[in-house]
C-alpha atoms as a PDB file:
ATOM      1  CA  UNK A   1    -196.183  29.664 -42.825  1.00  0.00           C
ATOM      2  CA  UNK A   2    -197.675  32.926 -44.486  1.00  0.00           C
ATOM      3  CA  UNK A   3    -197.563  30.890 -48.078  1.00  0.00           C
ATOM      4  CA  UNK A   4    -199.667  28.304 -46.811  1.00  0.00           C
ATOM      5  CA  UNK A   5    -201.839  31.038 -44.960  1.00  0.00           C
ATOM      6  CA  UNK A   6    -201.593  32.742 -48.844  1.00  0.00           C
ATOM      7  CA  UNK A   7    -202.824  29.829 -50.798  1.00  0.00           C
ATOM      8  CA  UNK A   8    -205.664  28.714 -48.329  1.00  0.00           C
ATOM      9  CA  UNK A   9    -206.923  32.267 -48.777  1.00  0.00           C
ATOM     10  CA  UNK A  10    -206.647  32.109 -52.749  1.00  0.00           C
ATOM     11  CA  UNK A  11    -208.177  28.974 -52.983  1.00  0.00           C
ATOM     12  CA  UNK A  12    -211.136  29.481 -50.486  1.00  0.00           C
ATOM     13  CA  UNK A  13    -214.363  30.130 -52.396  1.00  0.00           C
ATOM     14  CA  UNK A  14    -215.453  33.520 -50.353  1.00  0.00           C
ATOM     15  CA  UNK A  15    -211.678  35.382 -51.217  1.00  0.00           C
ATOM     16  CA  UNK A  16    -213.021  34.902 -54.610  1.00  0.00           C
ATOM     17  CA  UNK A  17    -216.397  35.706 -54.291  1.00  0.00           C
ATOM     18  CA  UNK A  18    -214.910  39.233 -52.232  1.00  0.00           C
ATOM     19  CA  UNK A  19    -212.251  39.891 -55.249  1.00  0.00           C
ATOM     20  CA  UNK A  20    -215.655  39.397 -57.969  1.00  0.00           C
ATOM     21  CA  UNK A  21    -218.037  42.010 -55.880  1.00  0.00           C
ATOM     22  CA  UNK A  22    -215.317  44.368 -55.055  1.00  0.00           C
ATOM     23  CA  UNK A  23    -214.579  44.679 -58.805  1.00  0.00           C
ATOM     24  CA  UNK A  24    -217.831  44.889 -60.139  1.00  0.00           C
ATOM     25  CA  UNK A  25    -218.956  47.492 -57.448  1.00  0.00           C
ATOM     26  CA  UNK A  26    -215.628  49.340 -58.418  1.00  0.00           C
ATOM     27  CA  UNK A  27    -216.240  48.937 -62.021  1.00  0.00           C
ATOM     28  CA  UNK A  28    -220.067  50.096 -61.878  1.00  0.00           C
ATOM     29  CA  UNK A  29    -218.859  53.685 -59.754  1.00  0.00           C
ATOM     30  CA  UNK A  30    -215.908  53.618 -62.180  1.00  0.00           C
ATOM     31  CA  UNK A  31    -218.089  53.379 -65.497  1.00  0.00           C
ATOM     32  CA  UNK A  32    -220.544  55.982 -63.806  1.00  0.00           C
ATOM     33  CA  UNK A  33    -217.949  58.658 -63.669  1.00  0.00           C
ATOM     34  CA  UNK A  34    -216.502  57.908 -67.117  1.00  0.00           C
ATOM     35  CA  UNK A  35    -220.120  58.460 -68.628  1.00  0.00           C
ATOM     36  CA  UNK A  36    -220.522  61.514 -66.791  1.00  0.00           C
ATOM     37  CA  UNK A  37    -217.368  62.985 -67.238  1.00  0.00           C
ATOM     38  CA  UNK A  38    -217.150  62.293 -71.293  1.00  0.00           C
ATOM     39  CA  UNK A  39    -220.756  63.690 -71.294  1.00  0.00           C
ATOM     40  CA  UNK A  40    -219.259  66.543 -69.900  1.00  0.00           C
ATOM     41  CA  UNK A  41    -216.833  67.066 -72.631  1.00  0.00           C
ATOM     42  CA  UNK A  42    -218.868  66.251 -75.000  1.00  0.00           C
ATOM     43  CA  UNK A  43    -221.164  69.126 -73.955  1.00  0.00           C
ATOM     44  CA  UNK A  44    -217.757  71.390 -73.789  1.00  0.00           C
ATOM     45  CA  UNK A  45    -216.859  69.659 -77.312  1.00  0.00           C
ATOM     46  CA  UNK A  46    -220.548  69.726 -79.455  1.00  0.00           C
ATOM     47  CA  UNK A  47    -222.586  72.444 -77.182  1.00  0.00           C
ATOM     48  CA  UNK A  48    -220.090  75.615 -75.706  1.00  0.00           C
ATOM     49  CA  UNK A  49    -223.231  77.607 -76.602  1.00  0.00           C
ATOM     50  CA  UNK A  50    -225.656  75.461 -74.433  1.00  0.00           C
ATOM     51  CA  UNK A  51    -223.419  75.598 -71.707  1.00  0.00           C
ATOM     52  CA  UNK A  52    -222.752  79.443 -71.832  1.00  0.00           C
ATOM     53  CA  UNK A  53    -226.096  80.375 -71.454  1.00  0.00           C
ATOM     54  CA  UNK A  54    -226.332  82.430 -68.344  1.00  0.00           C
ATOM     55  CA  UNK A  55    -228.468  80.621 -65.866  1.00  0.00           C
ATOM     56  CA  UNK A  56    -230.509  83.521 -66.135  1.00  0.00           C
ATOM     57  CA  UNK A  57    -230.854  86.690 -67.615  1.00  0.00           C
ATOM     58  CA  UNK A  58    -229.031  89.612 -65.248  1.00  0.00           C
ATOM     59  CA  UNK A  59    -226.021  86.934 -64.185  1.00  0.00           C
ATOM     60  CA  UNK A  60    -222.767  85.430 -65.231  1.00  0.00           C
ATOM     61  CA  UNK A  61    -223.148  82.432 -63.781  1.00  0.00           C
ATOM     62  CA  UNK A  62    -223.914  79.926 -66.911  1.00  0.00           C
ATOM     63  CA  UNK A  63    -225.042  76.714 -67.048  1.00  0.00           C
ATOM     64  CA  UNK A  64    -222.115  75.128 -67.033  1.00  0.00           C
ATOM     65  CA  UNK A  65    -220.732  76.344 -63.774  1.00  0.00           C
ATOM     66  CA  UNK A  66    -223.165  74.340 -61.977  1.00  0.00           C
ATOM     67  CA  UNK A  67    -222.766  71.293 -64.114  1.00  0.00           C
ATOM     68  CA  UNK A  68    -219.395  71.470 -63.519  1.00  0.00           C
ATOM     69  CA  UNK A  69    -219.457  71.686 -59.563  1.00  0.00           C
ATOM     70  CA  UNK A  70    -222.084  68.751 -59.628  1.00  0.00           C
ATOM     71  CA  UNK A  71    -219.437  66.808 -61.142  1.00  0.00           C
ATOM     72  CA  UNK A  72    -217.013  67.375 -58.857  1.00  0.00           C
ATOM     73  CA  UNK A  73    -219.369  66.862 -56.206  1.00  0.00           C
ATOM     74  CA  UNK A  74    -220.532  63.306 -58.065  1.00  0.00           C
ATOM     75  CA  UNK A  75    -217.172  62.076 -58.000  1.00  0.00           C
ATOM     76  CA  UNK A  76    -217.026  62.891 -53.727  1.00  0.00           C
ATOM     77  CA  UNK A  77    -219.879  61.396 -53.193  1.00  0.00           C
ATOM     78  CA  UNK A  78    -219.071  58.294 -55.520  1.00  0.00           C
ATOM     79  CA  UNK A  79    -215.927  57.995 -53.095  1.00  0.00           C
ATOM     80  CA  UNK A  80    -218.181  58.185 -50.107  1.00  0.00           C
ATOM     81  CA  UNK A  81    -220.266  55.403 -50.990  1.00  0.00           C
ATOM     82  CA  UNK A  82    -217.820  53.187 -52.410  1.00  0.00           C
ATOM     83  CA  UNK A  83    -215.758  53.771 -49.183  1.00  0.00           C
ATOM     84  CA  UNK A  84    -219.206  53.039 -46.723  1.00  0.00           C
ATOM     85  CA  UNK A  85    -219.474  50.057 -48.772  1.00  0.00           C
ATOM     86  CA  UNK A  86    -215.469  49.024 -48.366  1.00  0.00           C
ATOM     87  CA  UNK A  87    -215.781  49.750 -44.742  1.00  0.00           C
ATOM     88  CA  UNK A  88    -219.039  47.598 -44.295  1.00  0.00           C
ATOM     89  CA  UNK A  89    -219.968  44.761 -46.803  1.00  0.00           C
ATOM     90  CA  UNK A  90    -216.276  44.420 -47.828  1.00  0.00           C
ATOM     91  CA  UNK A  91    -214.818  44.794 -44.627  1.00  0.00           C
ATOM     92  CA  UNK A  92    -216.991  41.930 -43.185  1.00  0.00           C
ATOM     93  CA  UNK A  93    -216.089  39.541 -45.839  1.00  0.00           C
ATOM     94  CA  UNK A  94    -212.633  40.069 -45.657  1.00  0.00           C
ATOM     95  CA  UNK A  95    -212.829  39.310 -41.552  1.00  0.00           C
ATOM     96  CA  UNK A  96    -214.998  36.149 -42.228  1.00  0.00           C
ATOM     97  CA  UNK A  97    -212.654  35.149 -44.852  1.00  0.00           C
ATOM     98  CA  UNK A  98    -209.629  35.495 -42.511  1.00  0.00           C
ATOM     99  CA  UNK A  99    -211.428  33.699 -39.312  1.00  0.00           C
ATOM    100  CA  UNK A 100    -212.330  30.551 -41.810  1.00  0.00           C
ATOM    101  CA  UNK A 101    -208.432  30.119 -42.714  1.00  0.00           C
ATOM    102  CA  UNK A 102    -206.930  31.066 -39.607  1.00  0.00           C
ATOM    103  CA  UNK A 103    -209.053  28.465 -37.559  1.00  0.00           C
ATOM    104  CA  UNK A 104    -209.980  25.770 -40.294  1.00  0.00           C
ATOM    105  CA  UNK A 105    -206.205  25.339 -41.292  1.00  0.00           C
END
């Protein structure tokens, strides 16, 4: 029973239009953080003296600190919208998908 249910679901043309947006939507966050973090060491790597500079004159608080924080901050807020969009878009599709094979087998 469940391999039918299996190969009606890999063969129906919305599983595989889910499986394409879910991995370019996953791929698009997923290159996002890769640029920013290898900026990020790059600027570590090529410009410590950039990112040492006190934010401004009087504090120890550089300008790397904050860069830093932001991209730890990116990366939640990457997870938050890739989750929203899991939870909504995806989350429909995958419910449509599974109504079409349940009641058109």
């Amino acid at each position: 029973m469940n391999d039918v249910i299996y190969q009606r679901i890999a063969s129906n043309p919305h599983f595989k239009e889910l499986v394409e947006k879910r991995q370019h939507f996953a791929m698009l966050l997923s290159l996002i953080m890769l640029v920013l973090y290898y900026g990020f060491i790059m600027l570590i790597a090529f410009a410590p003296g950039w990112l040492g500079t006190p934010l401004y004159e009087g504090t120890s608080v550089t300008r790397g600190i904050p860069l830093g924080i932001g991209l730890i901050v990116i990366s939640f807020i990457l997870t938050a919208v890739y989750v929203i969009r899991a939870n909504g878009e995806f989350e429909r599709m995958t419910q449509q998908l599974l109504r079409e094979v349940r009641y058109n087998g």
